[in-house]
Protein backbone atom coordinates (compact mmCIF):
# COMPACT_ATOMS: atom_id res chain seq x y z
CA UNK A 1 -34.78 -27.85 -93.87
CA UNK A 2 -32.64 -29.90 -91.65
CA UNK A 3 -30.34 -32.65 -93.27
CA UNK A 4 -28.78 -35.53 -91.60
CA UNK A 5 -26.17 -38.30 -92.43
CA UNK A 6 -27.26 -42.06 -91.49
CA UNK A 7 -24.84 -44.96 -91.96
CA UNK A 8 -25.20 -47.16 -94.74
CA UNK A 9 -25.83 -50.90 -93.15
CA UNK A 10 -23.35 -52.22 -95.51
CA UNK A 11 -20.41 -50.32 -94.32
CA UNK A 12 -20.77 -48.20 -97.70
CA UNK A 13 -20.35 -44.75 -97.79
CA UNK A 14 -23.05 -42.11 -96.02
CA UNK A 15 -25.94 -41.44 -97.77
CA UNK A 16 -27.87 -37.88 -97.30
CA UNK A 17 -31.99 -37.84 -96.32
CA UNK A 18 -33.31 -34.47 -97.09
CA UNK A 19 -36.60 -34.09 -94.81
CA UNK A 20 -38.68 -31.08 -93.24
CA UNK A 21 -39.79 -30.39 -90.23
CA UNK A 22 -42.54 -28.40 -89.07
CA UNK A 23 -42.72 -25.84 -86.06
CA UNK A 24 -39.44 -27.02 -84.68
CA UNK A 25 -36.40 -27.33 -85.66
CA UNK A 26 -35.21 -31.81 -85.85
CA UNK A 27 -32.00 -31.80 -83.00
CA UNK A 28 -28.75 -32.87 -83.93
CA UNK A 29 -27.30 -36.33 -83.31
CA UNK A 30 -24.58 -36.86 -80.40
CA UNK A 31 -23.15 -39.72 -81.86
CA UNK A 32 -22.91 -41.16 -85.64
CA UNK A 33 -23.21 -44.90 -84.46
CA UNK A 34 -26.72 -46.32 -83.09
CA UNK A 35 -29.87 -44.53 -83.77
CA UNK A 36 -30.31 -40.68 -83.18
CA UNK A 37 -30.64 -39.09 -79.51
CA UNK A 38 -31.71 -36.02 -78.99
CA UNK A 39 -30.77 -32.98 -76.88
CA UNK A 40 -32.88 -31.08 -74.37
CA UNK A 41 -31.99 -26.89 -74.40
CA UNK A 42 -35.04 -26.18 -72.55
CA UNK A 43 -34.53 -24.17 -69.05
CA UNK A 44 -35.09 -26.23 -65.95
CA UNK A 45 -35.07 -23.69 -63.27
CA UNK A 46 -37.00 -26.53 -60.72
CA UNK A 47 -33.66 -28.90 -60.95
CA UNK A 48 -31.47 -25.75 -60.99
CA UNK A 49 -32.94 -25.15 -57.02
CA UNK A 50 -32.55 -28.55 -56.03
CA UNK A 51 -29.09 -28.84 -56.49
CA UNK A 52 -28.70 -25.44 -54.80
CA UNK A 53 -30.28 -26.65 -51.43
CA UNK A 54 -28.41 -29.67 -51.67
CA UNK A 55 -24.86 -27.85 -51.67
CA UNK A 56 -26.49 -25.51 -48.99
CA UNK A 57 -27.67 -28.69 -46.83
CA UNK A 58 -23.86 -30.07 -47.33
CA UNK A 59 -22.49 -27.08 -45.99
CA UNK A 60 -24.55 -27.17 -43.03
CA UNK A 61 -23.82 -30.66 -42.13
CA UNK A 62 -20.03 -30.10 -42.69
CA UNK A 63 -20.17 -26.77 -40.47
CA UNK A 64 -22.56 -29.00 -37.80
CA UNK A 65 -19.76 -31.61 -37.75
CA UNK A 66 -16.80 -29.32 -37.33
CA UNK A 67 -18.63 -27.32 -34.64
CA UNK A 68 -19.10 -30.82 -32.39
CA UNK A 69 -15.57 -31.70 -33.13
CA UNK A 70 -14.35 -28.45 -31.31
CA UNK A 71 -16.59 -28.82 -29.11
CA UNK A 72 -15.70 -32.57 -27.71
CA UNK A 73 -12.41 -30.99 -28.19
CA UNK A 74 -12.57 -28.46 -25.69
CA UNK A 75 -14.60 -30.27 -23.35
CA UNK A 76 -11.77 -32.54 -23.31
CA UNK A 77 -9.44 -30.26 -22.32
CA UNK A 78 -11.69 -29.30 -19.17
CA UNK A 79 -10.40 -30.35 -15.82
CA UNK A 80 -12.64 -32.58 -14.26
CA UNK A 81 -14.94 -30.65 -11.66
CA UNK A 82 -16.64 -32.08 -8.48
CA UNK A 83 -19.44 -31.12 -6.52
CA UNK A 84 -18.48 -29.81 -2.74
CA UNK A 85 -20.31 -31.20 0.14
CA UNK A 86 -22.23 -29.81 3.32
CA UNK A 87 -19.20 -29.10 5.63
CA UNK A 88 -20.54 -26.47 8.05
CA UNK A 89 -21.05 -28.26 11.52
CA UNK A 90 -17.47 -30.54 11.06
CA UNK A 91 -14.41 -30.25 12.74
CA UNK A 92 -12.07 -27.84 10.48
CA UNK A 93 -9.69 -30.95 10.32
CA UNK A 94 -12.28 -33.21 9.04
CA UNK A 95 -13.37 -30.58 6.51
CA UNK A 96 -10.25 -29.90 5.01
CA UNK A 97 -9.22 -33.90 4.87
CA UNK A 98 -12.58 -34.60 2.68
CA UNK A 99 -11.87 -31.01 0.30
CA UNK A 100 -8.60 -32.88 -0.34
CA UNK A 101 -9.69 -35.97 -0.92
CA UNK A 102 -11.81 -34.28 -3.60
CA UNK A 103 -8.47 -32.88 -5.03
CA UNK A 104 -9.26 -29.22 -4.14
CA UNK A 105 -7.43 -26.54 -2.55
CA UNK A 106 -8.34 -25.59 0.99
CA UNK A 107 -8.02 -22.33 2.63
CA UNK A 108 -8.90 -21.73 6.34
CA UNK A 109 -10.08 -18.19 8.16
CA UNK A 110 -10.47 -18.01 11.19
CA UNK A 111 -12.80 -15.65 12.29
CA UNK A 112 -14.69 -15.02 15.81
CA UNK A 113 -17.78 -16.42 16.23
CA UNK A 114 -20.24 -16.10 19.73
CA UNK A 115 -22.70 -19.04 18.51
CA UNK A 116 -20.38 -21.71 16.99
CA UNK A 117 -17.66 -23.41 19.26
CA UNK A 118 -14.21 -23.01 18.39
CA UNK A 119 -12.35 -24.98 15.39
CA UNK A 120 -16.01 -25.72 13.46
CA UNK A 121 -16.80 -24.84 10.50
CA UNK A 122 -19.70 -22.57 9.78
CA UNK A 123 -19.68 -21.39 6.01
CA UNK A 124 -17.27 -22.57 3.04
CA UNK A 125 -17.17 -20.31 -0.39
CA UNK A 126 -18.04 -21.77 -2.94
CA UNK A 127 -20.81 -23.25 -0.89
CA UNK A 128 -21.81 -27.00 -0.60
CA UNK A 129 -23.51 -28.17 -4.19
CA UNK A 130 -21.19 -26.44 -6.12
CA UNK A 131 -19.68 -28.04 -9.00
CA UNK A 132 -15.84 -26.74 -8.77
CA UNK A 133 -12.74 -27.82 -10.96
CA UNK A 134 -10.46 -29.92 -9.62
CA UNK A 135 -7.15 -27.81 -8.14
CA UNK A 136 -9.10 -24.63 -7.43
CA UNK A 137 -9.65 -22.85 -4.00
CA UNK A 138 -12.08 -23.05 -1.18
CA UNK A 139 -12.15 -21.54 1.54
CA UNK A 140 -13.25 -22.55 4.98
CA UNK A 141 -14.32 -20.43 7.71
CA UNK A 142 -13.65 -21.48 11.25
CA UNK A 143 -14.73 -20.28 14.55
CA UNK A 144 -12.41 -19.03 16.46
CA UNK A 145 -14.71 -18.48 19.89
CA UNK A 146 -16.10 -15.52 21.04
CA UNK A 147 -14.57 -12.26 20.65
CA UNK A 148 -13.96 -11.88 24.35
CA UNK A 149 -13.01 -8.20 25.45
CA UNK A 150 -11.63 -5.52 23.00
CA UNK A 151 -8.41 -3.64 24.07
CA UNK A 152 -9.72 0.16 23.98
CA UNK A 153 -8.25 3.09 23.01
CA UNK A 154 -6.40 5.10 25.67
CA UNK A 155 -3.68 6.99 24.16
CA UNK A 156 -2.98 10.61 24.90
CA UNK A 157 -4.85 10.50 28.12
CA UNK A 158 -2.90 9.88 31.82
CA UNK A 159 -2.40 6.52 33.08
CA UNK A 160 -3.93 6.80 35.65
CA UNK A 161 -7.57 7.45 33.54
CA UNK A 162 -6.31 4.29 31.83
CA UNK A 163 -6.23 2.14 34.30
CA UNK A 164 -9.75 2.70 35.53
CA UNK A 165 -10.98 2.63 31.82
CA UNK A 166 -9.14 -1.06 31.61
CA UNK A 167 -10.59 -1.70 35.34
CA UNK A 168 -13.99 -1.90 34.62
CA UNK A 169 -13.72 -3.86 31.55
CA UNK A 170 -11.76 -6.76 33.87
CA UNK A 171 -8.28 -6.00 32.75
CA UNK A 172 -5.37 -5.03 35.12
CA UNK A 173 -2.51 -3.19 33.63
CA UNK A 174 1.40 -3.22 33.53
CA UNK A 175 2.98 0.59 33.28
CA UNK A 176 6.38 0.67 31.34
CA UNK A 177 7.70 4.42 31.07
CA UNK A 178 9.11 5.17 27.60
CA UNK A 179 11.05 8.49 27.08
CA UNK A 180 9.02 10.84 24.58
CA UNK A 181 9.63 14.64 23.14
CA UNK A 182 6.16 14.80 21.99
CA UNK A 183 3.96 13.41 24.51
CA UNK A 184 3.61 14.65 28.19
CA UNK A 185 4.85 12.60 31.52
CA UNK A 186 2.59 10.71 32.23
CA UNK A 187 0.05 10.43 29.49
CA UNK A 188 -0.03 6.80 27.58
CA UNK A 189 1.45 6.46 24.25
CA UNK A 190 0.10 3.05 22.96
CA UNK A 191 -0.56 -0.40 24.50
CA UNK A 192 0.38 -3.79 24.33
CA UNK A 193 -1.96 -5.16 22.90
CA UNK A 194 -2.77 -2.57 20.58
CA UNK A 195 -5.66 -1.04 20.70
CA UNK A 196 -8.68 -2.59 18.80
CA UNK A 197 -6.94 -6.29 19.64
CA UNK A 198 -8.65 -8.95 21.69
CA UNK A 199 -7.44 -9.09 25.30
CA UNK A 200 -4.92 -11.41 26.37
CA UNK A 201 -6.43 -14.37 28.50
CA UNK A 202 -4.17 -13.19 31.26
CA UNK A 203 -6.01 -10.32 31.49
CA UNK A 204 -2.99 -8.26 31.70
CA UNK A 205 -2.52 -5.16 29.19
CA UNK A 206 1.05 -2.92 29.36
CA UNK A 207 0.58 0.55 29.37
CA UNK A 208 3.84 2.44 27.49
CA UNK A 209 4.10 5.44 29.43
CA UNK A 210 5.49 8.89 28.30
CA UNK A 211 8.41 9.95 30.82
CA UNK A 212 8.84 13.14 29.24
CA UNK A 213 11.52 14.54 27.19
CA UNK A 214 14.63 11.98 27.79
CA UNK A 215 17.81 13.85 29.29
CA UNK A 216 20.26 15.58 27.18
CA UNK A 217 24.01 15.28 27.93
CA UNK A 218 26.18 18.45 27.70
CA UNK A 219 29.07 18.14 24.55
CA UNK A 220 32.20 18.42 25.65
CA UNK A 221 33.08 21.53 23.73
CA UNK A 222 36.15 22.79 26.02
CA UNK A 223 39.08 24.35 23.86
CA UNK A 224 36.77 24.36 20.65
CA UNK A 225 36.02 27.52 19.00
CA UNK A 226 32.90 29.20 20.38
CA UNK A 227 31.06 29.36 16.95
CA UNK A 228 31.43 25.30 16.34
CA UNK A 229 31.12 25.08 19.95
CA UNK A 230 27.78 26.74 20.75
CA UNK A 231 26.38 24.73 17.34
CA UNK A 232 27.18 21.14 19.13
CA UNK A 233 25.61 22.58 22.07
CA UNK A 234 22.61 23.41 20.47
CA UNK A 235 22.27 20.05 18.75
CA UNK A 236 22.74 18.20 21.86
CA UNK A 237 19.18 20.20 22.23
CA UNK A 238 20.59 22.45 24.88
CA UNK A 239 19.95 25.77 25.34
CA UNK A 240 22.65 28.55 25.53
CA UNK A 241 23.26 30.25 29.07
CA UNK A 242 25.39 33.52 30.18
CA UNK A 243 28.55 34.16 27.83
CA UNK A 244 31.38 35.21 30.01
CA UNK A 245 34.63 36.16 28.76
CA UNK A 246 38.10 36.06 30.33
CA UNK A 247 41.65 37.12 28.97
CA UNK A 248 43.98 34.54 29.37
CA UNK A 249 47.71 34.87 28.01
CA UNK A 250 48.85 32.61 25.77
CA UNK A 251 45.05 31.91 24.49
CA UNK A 252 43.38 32.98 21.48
CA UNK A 253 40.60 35.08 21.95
CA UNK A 254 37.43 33.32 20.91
CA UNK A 255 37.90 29.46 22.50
CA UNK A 256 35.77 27.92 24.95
CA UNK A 257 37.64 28.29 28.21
CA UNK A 258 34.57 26.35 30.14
CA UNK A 259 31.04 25.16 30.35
CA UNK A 260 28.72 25.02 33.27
CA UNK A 261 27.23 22.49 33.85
CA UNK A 262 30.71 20.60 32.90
CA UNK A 263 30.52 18.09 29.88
CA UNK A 264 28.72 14.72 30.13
CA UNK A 265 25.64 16.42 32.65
CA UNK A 266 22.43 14.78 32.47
CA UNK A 267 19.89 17.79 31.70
CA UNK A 268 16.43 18.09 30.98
CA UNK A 269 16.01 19.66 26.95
CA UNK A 270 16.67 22.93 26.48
CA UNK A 271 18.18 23.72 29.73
CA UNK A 272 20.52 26.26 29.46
CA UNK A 273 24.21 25.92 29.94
CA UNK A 274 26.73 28.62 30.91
CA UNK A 275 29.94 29.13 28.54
CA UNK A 276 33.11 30.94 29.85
CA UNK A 277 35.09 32.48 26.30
CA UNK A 278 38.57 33.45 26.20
CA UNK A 279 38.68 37.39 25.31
CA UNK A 280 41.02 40.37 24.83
CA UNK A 281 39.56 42.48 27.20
CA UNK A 282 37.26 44.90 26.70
CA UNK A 283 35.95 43.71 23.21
CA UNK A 284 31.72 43.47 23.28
CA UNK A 285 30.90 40.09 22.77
CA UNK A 286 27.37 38.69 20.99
CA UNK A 287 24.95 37.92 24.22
CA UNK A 288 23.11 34.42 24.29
CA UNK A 289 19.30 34.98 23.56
CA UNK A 290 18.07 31.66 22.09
CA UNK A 291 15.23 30.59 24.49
CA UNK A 292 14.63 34.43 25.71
CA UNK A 293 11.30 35.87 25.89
CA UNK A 294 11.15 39.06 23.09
CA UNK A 295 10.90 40.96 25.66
CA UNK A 296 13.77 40.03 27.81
CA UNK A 297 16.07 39.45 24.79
CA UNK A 298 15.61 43.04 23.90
CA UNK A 299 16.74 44.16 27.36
CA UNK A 300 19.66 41.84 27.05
CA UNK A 301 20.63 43.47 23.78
CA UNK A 302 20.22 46.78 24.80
CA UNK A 303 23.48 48.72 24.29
CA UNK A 304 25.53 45.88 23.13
CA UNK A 305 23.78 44.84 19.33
CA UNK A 306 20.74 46.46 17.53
CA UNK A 307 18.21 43.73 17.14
CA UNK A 308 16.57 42.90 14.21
CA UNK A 309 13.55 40.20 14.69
CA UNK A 310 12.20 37.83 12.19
CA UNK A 311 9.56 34.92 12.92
CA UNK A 312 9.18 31.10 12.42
CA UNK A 313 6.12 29.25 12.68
CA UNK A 314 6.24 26.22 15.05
CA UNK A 315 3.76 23.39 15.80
CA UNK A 316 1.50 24.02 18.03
CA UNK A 317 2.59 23.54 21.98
CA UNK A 318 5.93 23.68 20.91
CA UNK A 319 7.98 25.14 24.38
CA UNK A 320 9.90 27.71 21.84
CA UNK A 321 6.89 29.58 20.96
CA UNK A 322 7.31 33.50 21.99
CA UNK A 323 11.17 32.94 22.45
CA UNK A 324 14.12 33.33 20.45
CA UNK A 325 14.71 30.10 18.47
CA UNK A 326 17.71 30.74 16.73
CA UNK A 327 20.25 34.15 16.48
CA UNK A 328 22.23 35.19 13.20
CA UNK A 329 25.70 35.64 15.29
CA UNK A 330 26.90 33.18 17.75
CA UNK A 331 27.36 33.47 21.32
CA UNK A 332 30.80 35.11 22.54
CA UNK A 333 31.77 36.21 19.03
CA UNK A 334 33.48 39.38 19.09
CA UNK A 335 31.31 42.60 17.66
CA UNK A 336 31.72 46.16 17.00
CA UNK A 337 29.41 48.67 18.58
CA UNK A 338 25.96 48.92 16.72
CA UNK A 339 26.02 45.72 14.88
CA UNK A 340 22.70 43.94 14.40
CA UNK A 341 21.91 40.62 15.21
CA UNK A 342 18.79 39.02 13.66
CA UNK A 343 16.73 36.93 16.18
CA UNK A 344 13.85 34.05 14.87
CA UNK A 345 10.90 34.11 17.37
CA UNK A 346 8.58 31.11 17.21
CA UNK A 347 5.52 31.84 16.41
CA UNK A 348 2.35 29.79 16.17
């Protein structure tokens, strides 16, 4: 039983109906003025959905409209590109005034070319009917002519080989002699051009020369001790001669009295050079062996030092190879019988 309060009309107090309903139950009033409404609690999964996709299809349009935003956005922060022309054919000049005209910047290589004449363009990167942005790079590349004649390699081999190899190619040469340790007189050490460069128009290609070893000048070593003396000798890349020795009053024993060939000689490397040591008569003195043979440094040992040999590999040609290179005491110093000096042969 369900009861419900209605209004009297003449503003009285409520009065109570008592009713009945059957199979459902009456549902309650919203309001107590005007007549009765009533309220749906049914389930309405159908209008439930609806508003679903509708939120769904607002999110969509709201992500759709953010997404073109951006995207104007960052197609308005692009630089502006523009689309390169045909310029193979036109004079580099020409080429290069129209890339900057397009606001681009233009790089040229020149690069030799047998078929297209010099100072034309024939091939760009990017190539023509590409769209490019405004401030980048392209790059031209201009004929520079025909290779012409290649400078060939001649080194290590003698001039005068050279100079036919150049000869039937069409070039004459120019010979400049360049003092050189390594390389023998005569052979070449290099041209000028170098060698894989294109010929000079004049035809004309230097040959550099090796003259050989270039002269050594003997140290002026008079009055120095003979142990600093025979070092500067050596590194004037001289090699040591006879060792004489000679009492003289009133000098020390042990000081360079002279040297053969006298100081400031022009001499070939290695050449040996004869020293003259003050003495006290009678004393043995260490013998000079550096650029001996084994074999004759032994016999000029014999009864003065015991020799005691050690080797040293050297590069190969080297002029010291089978010969005494160095020696453990130096020339003219004073020994006692049966003391050993060590000798370094060079060895391969």
């Amino acid at each position: 039983m369900t009861v419900t309060e209605r209004p009297r009309s003449d503003g009285g107090s409520t009065g109570r109906r008592v009713g009945f309903t059957l199979g459902r139950r009456t549902p309650p009033r919203l309001t107590e003025v005007g007549p009765a409404e009533e309220v749906d609690l049914r389930r309405h999964p159908g209008a439930t959905l609806v508003g679903v996709v509708a939120v769904v299809v607002l999110a969509a349009l709201v992500v759709l409209g953010l997404r073109a935003t951006f995207a104007r956005s960052s197609s308005d922060a692009t630089a502006p590109r523009v689309v390169l022309p045909v310029l193979a054919g036109l004079p580099a000049e020409e080429a290069q005034r129209r890339l900057e005209e397009l606001g681009v910047e233009v790089s040229v290589d020149f690069t030799a070319n047998s078929t297209v004449p010099a100072g034309q363009v024939f091939s760009q990167s990017p190539r023509s009917g590409a769209k490019v942005e405004v401030g980048s790079e392209v790059v031209l590349r201009v004929s520079d002519g025909p290779a012409g004649v290649v400078v060939p390699e001649v080194g290590r081999v003698p001039a005068a080989v050279a100079t036919a190899l150049l000869g039937r190619l069409g070039l004459t040469t120019e010979r400049v002699d360049v003092a050189d340790d390594t390389v023998p007189a005569g052979e070449v050490l290099g041209t000028v051009p170098v060698a894989g460069s294109p010929a000079p128009s004049s035809g004309v290609v230097v040959l550099r020369v090796s003259s050989g070893s270039a002269p050594r000048t003997v140290p002026d070593v008079v009055g120095q001790e003979v142990g600093p003396g025979m070092s500067a000798v050596g590194r004037a890349g001289l090699g040591l001669g006879d060792v004489d020795e000679e009492v003289r009053s009133g000098v020390e024993p042990g000081v360079i009295l002279r040297v053969d060939p006298p100081p400031g000689t022009q001499l070939p490397p290695l050449t040996p050079v004869d020293v003259l040591v003050s003495g006290r008569g009678g004393s043995a003195t260490a013998p000079s062996l550096v650029g001996l043979s084994q074999a004759t440094a032994e016999q000029v040992a014999d009864g003065v030092v015991s020799l005691r040999v050690r080797t040293r590999r050297l590069p190969p040609g080297d002029r010291l190879i089978g010969r005494v290179v160095e020696q453990s005491i130096p020339v003219g110093t004073r020994i006692d019988d049966g003391t050993t000096l060590e000798v370094v042969i060079g060895v391969e």
